[in-house]
N, C-alpha and C. Protein backbone atom coordinates (compact mmCIF):
# COMPACT_ATOMS: atom_id res chain seq x y z
N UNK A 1 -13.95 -16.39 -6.46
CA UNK A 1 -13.58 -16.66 -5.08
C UNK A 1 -12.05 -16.67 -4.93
N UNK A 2 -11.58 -15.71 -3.97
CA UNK A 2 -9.82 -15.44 -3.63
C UNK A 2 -9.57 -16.69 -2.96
N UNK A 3 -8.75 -17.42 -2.93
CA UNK A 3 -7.80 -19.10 -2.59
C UNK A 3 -6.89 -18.49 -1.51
N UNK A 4 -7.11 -19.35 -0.63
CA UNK A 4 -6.79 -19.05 0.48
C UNK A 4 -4.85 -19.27 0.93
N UNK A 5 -4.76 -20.37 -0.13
CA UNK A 5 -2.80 -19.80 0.14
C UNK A 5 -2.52 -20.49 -1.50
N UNK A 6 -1.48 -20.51 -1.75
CA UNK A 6 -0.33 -21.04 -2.85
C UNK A 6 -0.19 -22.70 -2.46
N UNK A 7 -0.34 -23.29 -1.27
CA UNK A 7 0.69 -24.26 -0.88
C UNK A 7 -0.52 -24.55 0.39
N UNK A 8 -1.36 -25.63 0.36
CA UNK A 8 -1.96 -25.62 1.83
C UNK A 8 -0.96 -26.24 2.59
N UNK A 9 -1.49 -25.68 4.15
CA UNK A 9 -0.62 -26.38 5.17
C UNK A 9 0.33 -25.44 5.51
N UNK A 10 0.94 -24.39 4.29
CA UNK A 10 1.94 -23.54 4.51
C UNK A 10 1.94 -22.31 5.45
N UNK A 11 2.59 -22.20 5.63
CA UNK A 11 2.31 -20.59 6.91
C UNK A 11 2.85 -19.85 5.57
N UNK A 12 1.95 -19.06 5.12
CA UNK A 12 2.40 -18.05 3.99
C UNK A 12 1.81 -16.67 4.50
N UNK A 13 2.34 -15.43 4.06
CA UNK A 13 2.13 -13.83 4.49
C UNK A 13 2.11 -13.33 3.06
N UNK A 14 0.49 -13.09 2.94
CA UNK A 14 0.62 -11.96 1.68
C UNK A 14 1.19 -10.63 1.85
N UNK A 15 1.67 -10.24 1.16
CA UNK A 15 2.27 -8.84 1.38
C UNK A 15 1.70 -7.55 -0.33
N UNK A 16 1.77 -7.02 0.09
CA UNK A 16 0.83 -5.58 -0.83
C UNK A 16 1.30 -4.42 -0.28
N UNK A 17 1.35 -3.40 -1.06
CA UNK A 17 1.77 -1.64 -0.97
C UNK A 17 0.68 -0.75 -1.68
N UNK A 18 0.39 0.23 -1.02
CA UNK A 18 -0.37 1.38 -1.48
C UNK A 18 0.59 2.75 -1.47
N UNK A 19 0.50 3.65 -2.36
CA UNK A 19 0.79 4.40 -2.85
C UNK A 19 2.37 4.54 -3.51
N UNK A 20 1.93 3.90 -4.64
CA UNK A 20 3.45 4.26 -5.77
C UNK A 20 3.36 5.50 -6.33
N UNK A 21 1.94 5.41 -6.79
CA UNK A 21 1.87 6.85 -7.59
C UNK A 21 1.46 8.12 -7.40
N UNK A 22 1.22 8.22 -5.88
CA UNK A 22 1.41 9.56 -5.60
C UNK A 22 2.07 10.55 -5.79
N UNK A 23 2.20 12.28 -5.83
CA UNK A 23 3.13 12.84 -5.63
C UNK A 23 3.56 13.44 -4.64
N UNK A 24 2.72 12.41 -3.40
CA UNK A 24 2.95 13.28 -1.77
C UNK A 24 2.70 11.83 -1.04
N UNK A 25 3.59 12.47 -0.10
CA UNK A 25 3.33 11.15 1.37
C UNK A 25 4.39 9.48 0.58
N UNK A 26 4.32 8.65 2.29
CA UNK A 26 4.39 7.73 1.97
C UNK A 26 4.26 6.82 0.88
N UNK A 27 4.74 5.42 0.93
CA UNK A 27 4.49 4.27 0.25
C UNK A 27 4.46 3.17 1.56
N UNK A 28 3.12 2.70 1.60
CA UNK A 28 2.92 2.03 2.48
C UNK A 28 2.74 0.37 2.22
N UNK A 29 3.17 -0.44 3.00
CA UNK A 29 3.26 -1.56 2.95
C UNK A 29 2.74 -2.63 3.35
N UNK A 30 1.68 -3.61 3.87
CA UNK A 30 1.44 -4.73 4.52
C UNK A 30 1.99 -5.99 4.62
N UNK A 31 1.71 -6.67 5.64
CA UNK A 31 1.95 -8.08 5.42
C UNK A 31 1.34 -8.93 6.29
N UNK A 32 0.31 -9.87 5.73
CA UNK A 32 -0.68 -10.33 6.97
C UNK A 32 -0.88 -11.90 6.75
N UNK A 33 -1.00 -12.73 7.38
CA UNK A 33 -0.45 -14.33 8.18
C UNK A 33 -1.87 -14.57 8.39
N UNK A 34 -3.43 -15.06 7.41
CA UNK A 34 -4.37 -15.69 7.86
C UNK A 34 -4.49 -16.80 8.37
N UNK A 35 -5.47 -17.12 9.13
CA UNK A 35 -5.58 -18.09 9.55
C UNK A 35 -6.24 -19.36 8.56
N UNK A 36 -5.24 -20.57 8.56
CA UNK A 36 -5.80 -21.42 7.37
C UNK A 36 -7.21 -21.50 7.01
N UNK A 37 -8.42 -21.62 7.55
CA UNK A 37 -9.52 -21.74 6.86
C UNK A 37 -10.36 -20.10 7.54
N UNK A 38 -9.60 -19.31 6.98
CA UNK A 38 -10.15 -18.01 7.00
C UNK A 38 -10.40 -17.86 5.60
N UNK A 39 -12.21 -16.88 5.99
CA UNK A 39 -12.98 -17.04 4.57
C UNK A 39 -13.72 -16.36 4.71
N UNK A 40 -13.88 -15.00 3.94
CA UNK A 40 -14.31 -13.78 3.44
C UNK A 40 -14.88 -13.49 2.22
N UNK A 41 -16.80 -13.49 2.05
CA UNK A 41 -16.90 -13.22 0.67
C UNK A 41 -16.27 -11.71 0.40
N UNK A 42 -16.38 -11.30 0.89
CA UNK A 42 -16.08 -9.67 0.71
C UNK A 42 -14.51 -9.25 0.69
N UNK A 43 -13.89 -9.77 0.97
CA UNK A 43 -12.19 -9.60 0.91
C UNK A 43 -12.02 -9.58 -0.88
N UNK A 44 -11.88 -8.71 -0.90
CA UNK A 44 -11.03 -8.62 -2.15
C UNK A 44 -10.04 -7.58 -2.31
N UNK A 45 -9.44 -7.61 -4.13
CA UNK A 45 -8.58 -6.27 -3.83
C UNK A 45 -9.24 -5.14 -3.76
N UNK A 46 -8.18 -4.07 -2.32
CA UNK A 46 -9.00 -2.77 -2.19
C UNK A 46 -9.26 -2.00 -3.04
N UNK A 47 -8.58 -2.25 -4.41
CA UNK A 47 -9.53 -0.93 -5.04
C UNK A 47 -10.83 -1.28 -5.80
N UNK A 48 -11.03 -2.52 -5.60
CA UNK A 48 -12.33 -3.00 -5.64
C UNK A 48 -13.74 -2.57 -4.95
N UNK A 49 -13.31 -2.04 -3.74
CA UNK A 49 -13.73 -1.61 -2.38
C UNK A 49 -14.39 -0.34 -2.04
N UNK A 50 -15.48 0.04 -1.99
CA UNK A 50 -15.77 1.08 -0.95
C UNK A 50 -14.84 1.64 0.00
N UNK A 51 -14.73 2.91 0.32
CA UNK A 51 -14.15 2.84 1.76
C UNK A 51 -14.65 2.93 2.75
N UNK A 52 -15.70 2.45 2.87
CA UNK A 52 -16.66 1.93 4.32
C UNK A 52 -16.36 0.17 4.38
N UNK A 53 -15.96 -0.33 3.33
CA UNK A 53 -16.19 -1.81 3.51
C UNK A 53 -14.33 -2.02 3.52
N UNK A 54 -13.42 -1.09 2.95
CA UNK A 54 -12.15 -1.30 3.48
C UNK A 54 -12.00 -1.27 4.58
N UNK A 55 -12.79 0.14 5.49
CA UNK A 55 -12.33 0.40 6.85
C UNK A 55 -13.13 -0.98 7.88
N UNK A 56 -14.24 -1.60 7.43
CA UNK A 56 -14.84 -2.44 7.90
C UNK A 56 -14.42 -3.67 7.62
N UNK A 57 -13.55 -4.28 6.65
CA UNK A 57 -12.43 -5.51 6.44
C UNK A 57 -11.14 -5.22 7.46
N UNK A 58 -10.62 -3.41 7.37
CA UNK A 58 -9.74 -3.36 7.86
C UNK A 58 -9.47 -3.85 9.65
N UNK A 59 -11.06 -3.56 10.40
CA UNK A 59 -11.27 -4.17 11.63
C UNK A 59 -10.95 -5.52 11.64
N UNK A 60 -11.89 -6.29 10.95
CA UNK A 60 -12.15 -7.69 10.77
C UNK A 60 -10.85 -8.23 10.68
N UNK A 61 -9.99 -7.71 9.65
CA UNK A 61 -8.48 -8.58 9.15
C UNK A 61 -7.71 -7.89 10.56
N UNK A 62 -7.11 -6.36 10.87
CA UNK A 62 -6.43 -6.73 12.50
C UNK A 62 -7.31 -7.59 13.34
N UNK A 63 -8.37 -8.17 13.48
CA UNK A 63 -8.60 -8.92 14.67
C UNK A 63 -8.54 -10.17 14.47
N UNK A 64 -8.43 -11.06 13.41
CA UNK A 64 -8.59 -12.36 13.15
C UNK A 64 -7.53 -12.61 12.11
N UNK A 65 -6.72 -11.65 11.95
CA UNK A 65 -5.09 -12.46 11.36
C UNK A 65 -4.36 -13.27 12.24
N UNK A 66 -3.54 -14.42 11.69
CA UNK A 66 -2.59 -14.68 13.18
C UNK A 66 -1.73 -13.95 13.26
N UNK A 67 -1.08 -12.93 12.14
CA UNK A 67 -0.18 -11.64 12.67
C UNK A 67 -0.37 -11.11 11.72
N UNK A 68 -0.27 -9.47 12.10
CA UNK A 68 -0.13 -8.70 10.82
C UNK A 68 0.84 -7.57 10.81
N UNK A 69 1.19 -6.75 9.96
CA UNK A 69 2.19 -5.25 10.12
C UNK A 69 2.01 -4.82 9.05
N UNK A 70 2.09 -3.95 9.66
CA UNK A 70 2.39 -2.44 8.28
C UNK A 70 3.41 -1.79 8.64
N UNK A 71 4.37 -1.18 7.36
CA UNK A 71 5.54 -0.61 7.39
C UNK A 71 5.25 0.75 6.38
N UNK A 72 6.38 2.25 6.66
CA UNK A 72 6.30 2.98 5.31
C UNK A 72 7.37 3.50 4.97
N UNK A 73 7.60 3.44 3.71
CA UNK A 73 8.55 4.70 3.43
C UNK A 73 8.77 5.93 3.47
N UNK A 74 9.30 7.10 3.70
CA UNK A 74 9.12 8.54 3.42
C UNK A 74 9.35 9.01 2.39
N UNK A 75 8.87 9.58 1.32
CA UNK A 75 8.81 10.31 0.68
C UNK A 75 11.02 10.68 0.38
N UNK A 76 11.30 10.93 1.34
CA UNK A 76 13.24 11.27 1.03
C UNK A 76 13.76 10.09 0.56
N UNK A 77 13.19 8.93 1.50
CA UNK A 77 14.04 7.40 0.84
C UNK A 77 13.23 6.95 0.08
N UNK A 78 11.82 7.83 -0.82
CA UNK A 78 11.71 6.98 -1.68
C UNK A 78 12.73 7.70 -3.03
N UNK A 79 12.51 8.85 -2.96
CA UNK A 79 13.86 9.72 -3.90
C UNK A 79 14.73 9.24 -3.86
N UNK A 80 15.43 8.50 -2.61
CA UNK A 80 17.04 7.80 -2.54
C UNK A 80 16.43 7.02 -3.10
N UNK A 81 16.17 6.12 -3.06
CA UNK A 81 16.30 4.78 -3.58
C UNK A 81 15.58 4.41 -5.13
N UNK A 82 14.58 5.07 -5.23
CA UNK A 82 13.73 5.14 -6.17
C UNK A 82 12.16 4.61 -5.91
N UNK A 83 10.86 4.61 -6.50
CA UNK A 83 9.49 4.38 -5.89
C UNK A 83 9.40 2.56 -5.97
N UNK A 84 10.23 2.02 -7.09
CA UNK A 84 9.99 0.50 -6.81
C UNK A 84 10.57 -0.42 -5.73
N UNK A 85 12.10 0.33 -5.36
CA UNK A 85 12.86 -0.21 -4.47
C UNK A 85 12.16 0.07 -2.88
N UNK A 86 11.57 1.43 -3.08
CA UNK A 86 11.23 2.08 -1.95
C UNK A 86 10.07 1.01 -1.72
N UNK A 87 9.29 0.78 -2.37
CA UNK A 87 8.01 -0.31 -2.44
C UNK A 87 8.25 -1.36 -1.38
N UNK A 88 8.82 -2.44 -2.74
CA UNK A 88 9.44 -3.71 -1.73
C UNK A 88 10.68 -3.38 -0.79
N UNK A 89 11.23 -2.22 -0.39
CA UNK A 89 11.79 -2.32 0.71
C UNK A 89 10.66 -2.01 1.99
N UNK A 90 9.44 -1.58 1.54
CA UNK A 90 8.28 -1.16 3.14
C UNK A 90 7.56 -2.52 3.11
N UNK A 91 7.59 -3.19 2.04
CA UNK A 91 6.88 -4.42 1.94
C UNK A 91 7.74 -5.68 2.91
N UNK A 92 9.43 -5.76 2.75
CA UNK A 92 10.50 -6.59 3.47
C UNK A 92 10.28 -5.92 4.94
N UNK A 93 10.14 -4.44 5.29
CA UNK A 93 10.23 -4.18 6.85
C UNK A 93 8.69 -4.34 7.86
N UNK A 94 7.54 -4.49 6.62
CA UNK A 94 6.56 -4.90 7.32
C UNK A 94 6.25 -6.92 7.90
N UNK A 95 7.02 -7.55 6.62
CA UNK A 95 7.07 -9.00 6.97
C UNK A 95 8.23 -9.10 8.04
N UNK A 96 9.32 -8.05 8.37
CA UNK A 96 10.50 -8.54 9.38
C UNK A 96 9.67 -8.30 10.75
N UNK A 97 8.59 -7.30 10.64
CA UNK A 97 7.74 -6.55 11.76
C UNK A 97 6.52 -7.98 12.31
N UNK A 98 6.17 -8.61 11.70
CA UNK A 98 5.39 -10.10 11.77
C UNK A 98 5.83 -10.78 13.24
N UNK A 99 4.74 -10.55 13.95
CA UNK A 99 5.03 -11.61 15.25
C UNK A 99 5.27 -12.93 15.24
N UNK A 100 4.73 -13.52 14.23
CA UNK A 100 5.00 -14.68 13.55
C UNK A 100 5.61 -14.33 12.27
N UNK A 101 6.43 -15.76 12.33
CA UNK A 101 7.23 -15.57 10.85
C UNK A 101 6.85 -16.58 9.93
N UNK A 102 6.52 -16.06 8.66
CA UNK A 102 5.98 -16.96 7.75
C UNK A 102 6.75 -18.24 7.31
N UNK A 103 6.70 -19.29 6.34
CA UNK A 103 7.03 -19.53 5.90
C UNK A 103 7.89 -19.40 4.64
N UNK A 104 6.93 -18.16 4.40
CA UNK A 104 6.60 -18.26 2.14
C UNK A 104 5.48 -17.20 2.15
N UNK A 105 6.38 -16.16 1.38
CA UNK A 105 5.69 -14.59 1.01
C UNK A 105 4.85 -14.64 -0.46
N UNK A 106 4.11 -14.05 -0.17
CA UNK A 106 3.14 -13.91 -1.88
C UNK A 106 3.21 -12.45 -2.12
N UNK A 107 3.91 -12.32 -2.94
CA UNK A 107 3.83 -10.63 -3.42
C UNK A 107 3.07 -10.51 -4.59
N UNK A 108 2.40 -9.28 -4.63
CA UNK A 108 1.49 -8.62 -5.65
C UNK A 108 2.80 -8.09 -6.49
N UNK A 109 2.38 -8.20 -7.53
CA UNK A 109 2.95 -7.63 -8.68
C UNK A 109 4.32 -9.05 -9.36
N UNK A 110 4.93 -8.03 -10.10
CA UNK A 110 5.91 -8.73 -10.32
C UNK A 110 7.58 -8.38 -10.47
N UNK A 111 7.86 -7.74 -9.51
CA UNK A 111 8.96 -7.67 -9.14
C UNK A 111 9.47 -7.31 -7.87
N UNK A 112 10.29 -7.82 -7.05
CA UNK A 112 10.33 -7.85 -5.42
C UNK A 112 12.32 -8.01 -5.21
N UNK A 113 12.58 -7.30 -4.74
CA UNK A 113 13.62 -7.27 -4.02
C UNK A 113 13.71 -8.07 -2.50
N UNK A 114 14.27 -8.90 -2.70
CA UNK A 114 14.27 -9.68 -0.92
C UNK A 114 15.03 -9.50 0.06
N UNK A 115 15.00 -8.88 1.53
CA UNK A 115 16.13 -7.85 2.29
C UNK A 115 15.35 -9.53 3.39
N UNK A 116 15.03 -10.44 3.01
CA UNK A 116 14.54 -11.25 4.18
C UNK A 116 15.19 -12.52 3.69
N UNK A 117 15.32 -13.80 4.41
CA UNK A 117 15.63 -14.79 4.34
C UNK A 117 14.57 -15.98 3.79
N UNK A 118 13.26 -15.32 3.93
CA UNK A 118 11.78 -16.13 3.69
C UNK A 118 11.82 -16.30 1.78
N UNK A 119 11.72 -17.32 1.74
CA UNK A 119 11.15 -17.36 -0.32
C UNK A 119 10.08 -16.84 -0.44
N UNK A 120 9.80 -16.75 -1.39
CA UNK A 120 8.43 -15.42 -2.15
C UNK A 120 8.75 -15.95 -3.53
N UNK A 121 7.19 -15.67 -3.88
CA UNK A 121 6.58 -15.53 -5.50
C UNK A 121 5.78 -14.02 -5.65
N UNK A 122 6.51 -13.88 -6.75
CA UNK A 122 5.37 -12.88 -7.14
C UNK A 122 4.73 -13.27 -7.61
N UNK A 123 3.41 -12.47 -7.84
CA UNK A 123 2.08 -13.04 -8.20
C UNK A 123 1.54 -11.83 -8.96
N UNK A 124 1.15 -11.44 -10.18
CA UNK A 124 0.71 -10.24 -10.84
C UNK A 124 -0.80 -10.26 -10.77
N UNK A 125 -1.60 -9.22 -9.75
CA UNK A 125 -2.65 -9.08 -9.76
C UNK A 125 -2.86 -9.88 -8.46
N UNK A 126 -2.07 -10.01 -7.53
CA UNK A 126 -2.24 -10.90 -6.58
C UNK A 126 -3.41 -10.83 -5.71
N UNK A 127 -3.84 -9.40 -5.35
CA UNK A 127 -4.53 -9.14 -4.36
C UNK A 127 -6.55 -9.73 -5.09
N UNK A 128 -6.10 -9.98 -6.56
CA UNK A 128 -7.50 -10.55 -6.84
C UNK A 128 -7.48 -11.84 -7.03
N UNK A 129 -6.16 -12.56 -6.08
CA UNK A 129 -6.42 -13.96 -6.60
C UNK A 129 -6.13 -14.62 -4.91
N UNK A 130 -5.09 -14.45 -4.28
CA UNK A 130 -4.94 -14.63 -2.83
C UNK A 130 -5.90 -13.70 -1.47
N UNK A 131 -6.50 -14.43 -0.47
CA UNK A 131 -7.18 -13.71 -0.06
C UNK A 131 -6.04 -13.51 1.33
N UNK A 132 -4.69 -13.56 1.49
CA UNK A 132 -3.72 -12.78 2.50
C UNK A 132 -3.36 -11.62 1.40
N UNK A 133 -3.08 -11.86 -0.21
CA UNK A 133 -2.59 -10.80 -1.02
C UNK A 133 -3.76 -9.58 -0.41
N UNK A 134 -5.15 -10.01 -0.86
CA UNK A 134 -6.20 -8.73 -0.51
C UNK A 134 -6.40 -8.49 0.91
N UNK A 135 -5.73 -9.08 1.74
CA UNK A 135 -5.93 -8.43 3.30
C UNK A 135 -4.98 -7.53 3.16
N UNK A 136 -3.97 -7.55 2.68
CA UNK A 136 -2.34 -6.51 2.89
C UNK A 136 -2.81 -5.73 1.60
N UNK A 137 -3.44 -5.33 1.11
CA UNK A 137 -3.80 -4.65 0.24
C UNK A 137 -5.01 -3.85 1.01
N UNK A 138 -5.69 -4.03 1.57
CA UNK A 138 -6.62 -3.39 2.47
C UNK A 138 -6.18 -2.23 3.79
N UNK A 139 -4.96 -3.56 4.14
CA UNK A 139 -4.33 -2.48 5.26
C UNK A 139 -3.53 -1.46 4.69
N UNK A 140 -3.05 -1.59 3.85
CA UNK A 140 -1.86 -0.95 3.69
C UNK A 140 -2.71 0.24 2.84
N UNK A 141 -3.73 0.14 1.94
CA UNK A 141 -4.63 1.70 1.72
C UNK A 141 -5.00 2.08 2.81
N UNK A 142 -5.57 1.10 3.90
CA UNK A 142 -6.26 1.76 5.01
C UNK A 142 -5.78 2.62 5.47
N UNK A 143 -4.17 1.93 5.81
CA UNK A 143 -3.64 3.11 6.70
C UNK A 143 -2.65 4.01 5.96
N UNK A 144 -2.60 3.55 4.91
CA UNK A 144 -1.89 5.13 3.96
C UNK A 144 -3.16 6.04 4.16
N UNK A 145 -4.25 5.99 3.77
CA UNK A 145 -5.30 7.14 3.49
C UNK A 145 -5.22 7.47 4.83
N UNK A 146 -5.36 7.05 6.15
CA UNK A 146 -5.54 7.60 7.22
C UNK A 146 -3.99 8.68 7.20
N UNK A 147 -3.03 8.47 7.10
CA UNK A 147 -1.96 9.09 7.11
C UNK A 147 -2.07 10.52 6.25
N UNK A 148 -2.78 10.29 5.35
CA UNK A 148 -2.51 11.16 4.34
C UNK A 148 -3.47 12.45 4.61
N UNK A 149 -4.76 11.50 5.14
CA UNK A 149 -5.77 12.88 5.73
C UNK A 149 -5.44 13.50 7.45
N UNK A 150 -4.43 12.74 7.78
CA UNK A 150 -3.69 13.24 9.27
C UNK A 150 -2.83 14.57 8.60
N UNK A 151 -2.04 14.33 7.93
CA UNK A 151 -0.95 14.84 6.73
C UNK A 151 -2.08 16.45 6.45
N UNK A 152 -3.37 16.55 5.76
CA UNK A 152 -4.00 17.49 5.41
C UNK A 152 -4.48 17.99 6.38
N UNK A 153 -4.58 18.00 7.66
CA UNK A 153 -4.57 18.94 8.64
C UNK A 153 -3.39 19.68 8.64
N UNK A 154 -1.94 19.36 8.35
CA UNK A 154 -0.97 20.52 8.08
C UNK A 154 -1.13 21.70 7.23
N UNK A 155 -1.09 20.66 5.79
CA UNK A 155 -1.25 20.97 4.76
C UNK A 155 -2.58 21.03 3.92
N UNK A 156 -3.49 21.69 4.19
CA UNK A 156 -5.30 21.83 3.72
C UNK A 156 -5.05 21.97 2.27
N UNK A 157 -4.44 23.01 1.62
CA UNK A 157 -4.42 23.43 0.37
C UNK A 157 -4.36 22.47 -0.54
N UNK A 158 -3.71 21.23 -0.43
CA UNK A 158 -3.46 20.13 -1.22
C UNK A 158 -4.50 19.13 -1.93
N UNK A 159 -5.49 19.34 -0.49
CA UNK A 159 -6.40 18.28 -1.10
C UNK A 159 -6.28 16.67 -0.30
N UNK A 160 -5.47 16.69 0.56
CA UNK A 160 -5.06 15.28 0.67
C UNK A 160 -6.46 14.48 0.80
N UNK A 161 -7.07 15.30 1.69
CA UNK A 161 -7.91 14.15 2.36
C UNK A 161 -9.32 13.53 1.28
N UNK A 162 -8.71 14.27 -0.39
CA UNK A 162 -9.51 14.44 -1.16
C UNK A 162 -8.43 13.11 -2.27
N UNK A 163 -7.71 13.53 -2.64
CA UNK A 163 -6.91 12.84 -3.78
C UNK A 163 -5.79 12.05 -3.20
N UNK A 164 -5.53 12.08 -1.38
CA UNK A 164 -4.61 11.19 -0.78
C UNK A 164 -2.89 11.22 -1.85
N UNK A 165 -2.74 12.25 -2.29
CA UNK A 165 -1.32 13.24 -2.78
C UNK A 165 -1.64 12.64 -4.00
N UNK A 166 -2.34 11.66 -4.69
CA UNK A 166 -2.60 11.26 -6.42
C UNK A 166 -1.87 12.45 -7.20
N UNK A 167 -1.96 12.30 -8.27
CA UNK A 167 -1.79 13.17 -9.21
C UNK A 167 -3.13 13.73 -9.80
N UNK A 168 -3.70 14.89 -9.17
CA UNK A 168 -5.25 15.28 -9.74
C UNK A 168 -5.03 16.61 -9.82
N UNK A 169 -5.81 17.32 -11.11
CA UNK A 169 -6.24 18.96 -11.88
C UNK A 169 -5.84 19.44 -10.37
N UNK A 170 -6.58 19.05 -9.00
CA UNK A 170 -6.72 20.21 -8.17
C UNK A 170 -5.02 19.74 -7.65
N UNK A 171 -4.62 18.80 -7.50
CA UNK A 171 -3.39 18.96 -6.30
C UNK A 171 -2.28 19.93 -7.41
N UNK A 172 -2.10 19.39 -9.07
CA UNK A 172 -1.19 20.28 -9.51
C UNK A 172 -1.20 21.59 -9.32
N UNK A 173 -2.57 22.03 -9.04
CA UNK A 173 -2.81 23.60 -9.27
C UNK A 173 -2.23 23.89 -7.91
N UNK A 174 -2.38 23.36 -6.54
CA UNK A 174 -2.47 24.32 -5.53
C UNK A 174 -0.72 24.00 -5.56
N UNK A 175 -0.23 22.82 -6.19
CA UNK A 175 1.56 22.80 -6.15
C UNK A 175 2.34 23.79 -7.02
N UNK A 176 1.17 24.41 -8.01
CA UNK A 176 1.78 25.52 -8.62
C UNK A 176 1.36 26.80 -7.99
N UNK A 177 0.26 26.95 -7.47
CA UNK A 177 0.23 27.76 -6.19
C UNK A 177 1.05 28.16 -5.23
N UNK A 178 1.36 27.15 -4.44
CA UNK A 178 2.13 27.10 -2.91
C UNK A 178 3.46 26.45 -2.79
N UNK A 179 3.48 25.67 -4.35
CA UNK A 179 4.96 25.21 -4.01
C UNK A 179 5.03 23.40 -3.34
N UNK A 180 5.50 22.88 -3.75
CA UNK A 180 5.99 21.58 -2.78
C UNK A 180 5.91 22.11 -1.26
N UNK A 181 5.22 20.80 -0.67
CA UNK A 181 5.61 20.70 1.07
C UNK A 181 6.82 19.79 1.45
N UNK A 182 7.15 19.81 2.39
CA UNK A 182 7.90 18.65 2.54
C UNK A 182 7.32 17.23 2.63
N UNK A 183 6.17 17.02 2.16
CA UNK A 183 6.06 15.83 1.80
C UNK A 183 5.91 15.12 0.80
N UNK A 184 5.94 16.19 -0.71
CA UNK A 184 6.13 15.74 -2.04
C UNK A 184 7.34 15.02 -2.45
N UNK A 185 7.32 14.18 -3.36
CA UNK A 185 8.20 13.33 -3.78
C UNK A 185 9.26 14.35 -4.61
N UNK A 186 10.46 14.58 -4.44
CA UNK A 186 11.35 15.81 -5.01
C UNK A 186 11.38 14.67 -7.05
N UNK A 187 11.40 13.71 -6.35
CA UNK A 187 12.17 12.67 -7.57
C UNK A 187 11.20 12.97 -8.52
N UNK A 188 9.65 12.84 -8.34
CA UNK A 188 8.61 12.53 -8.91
C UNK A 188 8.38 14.17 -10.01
N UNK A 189 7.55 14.24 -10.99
CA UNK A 189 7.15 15.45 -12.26
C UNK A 189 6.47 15.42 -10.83
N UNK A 190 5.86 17.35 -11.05
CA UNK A 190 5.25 18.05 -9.22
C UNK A 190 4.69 18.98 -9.81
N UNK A 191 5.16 19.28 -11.28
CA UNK A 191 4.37 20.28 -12.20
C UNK A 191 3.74 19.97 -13.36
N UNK A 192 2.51 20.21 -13.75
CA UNK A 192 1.43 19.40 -14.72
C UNK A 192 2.41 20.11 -16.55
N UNK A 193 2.24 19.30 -17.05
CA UNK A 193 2.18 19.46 -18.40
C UNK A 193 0.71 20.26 -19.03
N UNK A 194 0.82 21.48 -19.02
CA UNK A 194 -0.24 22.61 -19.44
C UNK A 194 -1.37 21.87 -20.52
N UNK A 195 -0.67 21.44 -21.37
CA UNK A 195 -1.41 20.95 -22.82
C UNK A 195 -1.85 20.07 -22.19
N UNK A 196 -2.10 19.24 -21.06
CA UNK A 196 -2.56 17.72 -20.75
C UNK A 196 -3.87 18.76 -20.15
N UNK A 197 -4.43 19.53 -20.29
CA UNK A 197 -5.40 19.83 -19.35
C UNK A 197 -5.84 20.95 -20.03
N UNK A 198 -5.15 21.81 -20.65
CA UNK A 198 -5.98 23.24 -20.75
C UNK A 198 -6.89 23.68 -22.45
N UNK A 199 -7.13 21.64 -22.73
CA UNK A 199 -7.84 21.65 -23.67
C UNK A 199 -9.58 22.17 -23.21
């Protein structure tokens, strides 16, 4: 069972990011403000998840958070900056985006850059232990994957709406095919290592 804050009483905002390891699209971010005795057997972390029961948490958590946001990076500032900075910087512009302002941030993982004035813990594995960590972990796949299969109506050849820009046999092939789009990561390897595959 996911624990509902760090600190009762506290106004705390879990915050979570989906896609570091892509080699296309965004890095998307959440940050969502439950309501103290909000309680979900089914909330957990999304990659725990179906994606019928993400997109069906994803309703449930926008309608019964007391605030929520999502923020993203592009693909150029994640090259400027790099994919971890780029991370917790979509993670800081989705908690500044908060109609309410928290108290006290819970970040997944364990390392966080702070562009906010709010204290934060990281928390490693957060989204399977806080149930605001696994709401911002829900949104923030939710709406990266929606982005990414918006994204493969440009670009079909890729696969998005299949591997959401991952690193998979089919996306290297059609990038050695067709080349980078402008939405591949320039920073990120974009060409497969032959021997990793053509055993």
């Amino acid at each position: 069972m996911l624990k509902p804050s760090l600190i009762q009483g506290r106004l705390e905002a879990g915050c979570d990011e989906a896609g570091r390891g892509p080699l296309a699209g965004p890095v998307v971010a959440a940050a969502v403000i439950l309501p103290p005795d909000y309680r979900n057997p089914l909330l957990n972390d999304s990659k725990q998840l179906t994606s019928r029961q993400r997109d069906t948490l994803r309703l449930e958590i926008e309608t019964n958070a007391l605030a929520w946001a999502v923020a993203s990076v592009e693909p150029e500032e994640i090259d400027r900056l790099n994919i971890l900075h780029a991370s917790t910087h979509a993670m800081c512009l989705a908690v500044q985006q908060l109609t309410t302002k928290p108290q006290f941030l819970l970040i997944d993982g364990n390392r966080f850059y702070n562009e906010t004035d709010i204290p934060y813990q990281c928390i490693v594995k957060g989204d399977a232990q806080y149930l605001s960590i696994a709401a911002a972990s829900i949104l923030a796949k939710t709406h990266r994957d929606q982005i990414m299969v918006q994204l493969h109506q440009q670009y079909p050849h890729y696969g998005w709406d299949r591997n959401k820009g991952y690193p998979t046999p089919e996306h290297y092939l059609a990038i050695e095919q067709h080349g980078p789009s402008p939405y591949h990561r320039r920073s990120f390897t974009l060409y497969r290592q032959h021997t990793l595959f053509d055993n």
